[in-house]
Protein backbone atom coordinates (compact mmCIF):
# COMPACT_ATOMS: atom_id res chain seq x y z
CA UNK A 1 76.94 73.65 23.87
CA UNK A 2 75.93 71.58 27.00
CA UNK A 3 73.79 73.20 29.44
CA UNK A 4 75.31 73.77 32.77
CA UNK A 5 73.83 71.60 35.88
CA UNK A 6 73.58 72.95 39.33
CA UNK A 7 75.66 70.35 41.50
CA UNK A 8 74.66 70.92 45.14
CA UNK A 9 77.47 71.56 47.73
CA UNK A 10 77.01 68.43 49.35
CA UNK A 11 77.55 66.21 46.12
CA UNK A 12 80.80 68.74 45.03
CA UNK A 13 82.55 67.82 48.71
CA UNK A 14 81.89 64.31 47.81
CA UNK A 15 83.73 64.56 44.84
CA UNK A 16 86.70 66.29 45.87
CA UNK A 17 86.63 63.86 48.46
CA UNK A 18 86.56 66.17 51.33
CA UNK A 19 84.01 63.78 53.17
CA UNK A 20 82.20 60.66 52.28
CA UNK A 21 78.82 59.44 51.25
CA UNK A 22 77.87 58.21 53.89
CA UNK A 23 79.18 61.37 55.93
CA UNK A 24 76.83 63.94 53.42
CA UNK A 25 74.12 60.92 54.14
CA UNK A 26 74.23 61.56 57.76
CA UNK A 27 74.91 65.27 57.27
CA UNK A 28 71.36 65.45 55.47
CA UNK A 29 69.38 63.47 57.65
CA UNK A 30 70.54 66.13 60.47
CA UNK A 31 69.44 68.65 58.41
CA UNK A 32 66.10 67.80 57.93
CA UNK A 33 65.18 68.01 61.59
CA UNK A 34 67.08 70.95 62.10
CA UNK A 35 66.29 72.99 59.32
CA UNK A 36 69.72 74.51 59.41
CA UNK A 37 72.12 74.90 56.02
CA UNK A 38 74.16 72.04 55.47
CA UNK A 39 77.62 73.99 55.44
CA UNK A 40 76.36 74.53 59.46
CA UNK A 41 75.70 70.94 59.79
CA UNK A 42 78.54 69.70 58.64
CA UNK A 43 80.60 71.77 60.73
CA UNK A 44 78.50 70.56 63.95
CA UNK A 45 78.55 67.43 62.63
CA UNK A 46 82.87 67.39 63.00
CA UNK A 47 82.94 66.44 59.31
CA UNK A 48 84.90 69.93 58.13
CA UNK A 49 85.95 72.78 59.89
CA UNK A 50 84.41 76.38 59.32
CA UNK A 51 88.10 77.07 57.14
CA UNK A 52 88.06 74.17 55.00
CA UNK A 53 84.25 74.89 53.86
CA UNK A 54 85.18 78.31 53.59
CA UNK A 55 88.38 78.01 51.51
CA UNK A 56 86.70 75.24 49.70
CA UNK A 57 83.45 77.80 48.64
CA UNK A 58 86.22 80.50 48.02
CA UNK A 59 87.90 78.04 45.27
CA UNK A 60 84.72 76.61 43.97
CA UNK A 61 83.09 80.27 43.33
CA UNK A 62 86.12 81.92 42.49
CA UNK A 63 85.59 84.41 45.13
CA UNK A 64 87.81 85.36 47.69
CA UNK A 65 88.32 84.22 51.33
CA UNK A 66 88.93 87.31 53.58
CA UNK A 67 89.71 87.71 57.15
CA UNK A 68 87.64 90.85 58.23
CA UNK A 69 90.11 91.30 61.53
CA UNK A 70 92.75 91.62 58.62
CA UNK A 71 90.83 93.72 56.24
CA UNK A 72 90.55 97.81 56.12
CA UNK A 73 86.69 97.78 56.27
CA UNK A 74 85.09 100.86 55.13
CA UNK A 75 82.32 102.40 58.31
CA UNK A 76 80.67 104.58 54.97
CA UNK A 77 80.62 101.35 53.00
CA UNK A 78 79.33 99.61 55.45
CA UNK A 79 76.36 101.69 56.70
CA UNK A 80 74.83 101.35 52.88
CA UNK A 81 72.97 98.06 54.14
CA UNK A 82 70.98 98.82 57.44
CA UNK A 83 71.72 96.03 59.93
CA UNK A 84 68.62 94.15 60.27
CA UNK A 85 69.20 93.43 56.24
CA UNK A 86 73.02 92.78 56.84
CA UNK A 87 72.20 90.36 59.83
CA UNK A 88 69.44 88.38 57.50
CA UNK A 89 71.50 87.85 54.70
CA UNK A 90 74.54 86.90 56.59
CA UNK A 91 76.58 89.79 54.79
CA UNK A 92 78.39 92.87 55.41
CA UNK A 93 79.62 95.52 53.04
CA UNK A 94 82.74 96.06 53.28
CA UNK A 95 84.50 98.44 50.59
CA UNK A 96 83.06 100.94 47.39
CA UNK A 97 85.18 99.85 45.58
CA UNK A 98 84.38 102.62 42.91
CA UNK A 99 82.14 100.89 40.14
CA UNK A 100 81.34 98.27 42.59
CA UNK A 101 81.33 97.45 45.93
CA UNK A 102 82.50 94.44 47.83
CA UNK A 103 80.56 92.49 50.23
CA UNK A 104 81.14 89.29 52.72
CA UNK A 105 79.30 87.08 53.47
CA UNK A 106 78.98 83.48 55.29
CA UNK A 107 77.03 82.08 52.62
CA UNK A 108 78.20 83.15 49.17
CA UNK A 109 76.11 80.53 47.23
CA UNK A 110 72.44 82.23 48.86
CA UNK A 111 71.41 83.18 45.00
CA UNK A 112 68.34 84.69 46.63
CA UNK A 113 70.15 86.85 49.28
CA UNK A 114 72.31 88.01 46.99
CA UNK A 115 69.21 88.95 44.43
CA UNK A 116 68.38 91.10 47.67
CA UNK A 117 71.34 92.41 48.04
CA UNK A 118 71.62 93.46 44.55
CA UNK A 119 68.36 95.22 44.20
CA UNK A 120 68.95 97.11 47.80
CA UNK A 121 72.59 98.26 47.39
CA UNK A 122 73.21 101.37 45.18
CA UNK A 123 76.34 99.60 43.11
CA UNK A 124 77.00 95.89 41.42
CA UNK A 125 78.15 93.41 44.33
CA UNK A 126 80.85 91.11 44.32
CA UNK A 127 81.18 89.13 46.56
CA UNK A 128 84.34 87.55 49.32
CA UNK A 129 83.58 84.43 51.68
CA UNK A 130 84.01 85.11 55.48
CA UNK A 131 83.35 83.30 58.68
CA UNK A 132 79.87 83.59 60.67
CA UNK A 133 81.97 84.45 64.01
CA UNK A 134 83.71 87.50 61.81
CA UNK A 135 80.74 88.92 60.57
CA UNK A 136 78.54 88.74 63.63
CA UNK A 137 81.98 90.58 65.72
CA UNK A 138 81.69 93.06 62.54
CA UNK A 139 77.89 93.68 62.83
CA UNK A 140 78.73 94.52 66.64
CA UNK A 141 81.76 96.41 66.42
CA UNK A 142 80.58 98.64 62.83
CA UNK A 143 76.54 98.73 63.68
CA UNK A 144 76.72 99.33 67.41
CA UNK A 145 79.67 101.35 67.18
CA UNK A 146 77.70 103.81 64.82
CA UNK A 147 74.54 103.84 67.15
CA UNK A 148 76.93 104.80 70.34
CA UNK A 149 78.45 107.52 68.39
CA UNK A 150 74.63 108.93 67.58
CA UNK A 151 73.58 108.02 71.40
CA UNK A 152 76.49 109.97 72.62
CA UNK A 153 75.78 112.72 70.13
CA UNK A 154 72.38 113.35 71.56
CA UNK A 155 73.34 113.44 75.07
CA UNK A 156 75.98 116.00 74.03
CA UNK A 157 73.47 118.09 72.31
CA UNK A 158 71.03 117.56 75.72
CA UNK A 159 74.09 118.60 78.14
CA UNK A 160 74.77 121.77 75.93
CA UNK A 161 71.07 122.47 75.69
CA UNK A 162 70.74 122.17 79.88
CA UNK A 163 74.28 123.96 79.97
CA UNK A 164 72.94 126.81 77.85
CA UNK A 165 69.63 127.46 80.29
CA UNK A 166 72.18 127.05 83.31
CA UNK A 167 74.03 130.22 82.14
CA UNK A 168 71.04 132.04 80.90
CA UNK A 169 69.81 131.48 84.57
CA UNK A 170 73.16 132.32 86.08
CA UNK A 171 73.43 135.46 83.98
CA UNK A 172 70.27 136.79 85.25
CA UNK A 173 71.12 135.97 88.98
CA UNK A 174 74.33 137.88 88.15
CA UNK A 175 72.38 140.89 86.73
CA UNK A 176 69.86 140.94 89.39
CA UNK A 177 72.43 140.95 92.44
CA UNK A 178 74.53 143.66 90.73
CA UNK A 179 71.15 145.91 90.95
């Protein structure tokens, strides 16, 4: 049996002739002075747009492509990775799925985010491709929505608090006057 070789995304959209040589040439020599991935670069570059990489790394890994905007995420699923962690690896839980549970990201080929990801979530991971724009909108809507909810909480428990001194006070004003 033949061993399997790693071919790099660059070389694969090459050969399903989704852009050139020279275009991944070009693409490359951009990336080395901006550091960025080269799914990002070509993008910026105008070579493919954010939907063709994506459905192309949905194909290529078998995983699937999913529109968050579309998709019933789960606020308990997705509170299992703390934001900071879900904003670093570019990924977002989105449904226990029972035995596992299912997670986006923007980068589904990150071997070593999804290592993380493994070891820090409490279930298996599989994984679905989604857009950088939808997952930073779901980070804001899900994470911030979650830390409002706890702000307001704590004001509410502050207003009863002052609410219950007011009528303590109020009570003995009462008491006093009816002497």
């Amino acid at each position: 049996m033949k061993p399997k070789t790693k071919i790099r995304l660059g070389d694969l959209l090459v050969q399903e002739g989704i852009i050139s040589e020279e275009q991944l040439m070009q693409t490359l020599s951009a990336q080395k002075q901006s550091g960025r991935k080269l799914g990002h670069m070509l993008i910026e570059l105008g070579f493919v747009s954010e939907n063709q990489l994506l459905t192309f790394l949905s194909q290529h890994l078998g995983v699937p492509l999913i529109d968050i905007s579309q998709y019933q995420v789960s606020v308990e699923a997705v509170l299992l990775l703390p934001e900071v962690q879900a904003r670093r690896y570019r990924a977002l839980v989105l449904e226990d799925k029972g035995d596992h549970l299912l997670v986006a990201m923007s980068d589904p080929a990150d071997l070593a985010a999804l290592d993380i990801l493994s070891g820090v979530l409490p279930k298996r991971v599989k994984v679905a491709v989604v857009s950088d724009a939808q997952l930073f909108q779901a980070y804001d809507r899900f994470y911030r929505r979650t830390e409002d909810i706890a702000s307001f909480a704590q004001e509410l428990a502050e207003f009863r608090h002052r609410c219950r001194q007011r009528a303590r006070h109020c009570r003995r004003t009462f008491i006093a006057i009816d002497f």
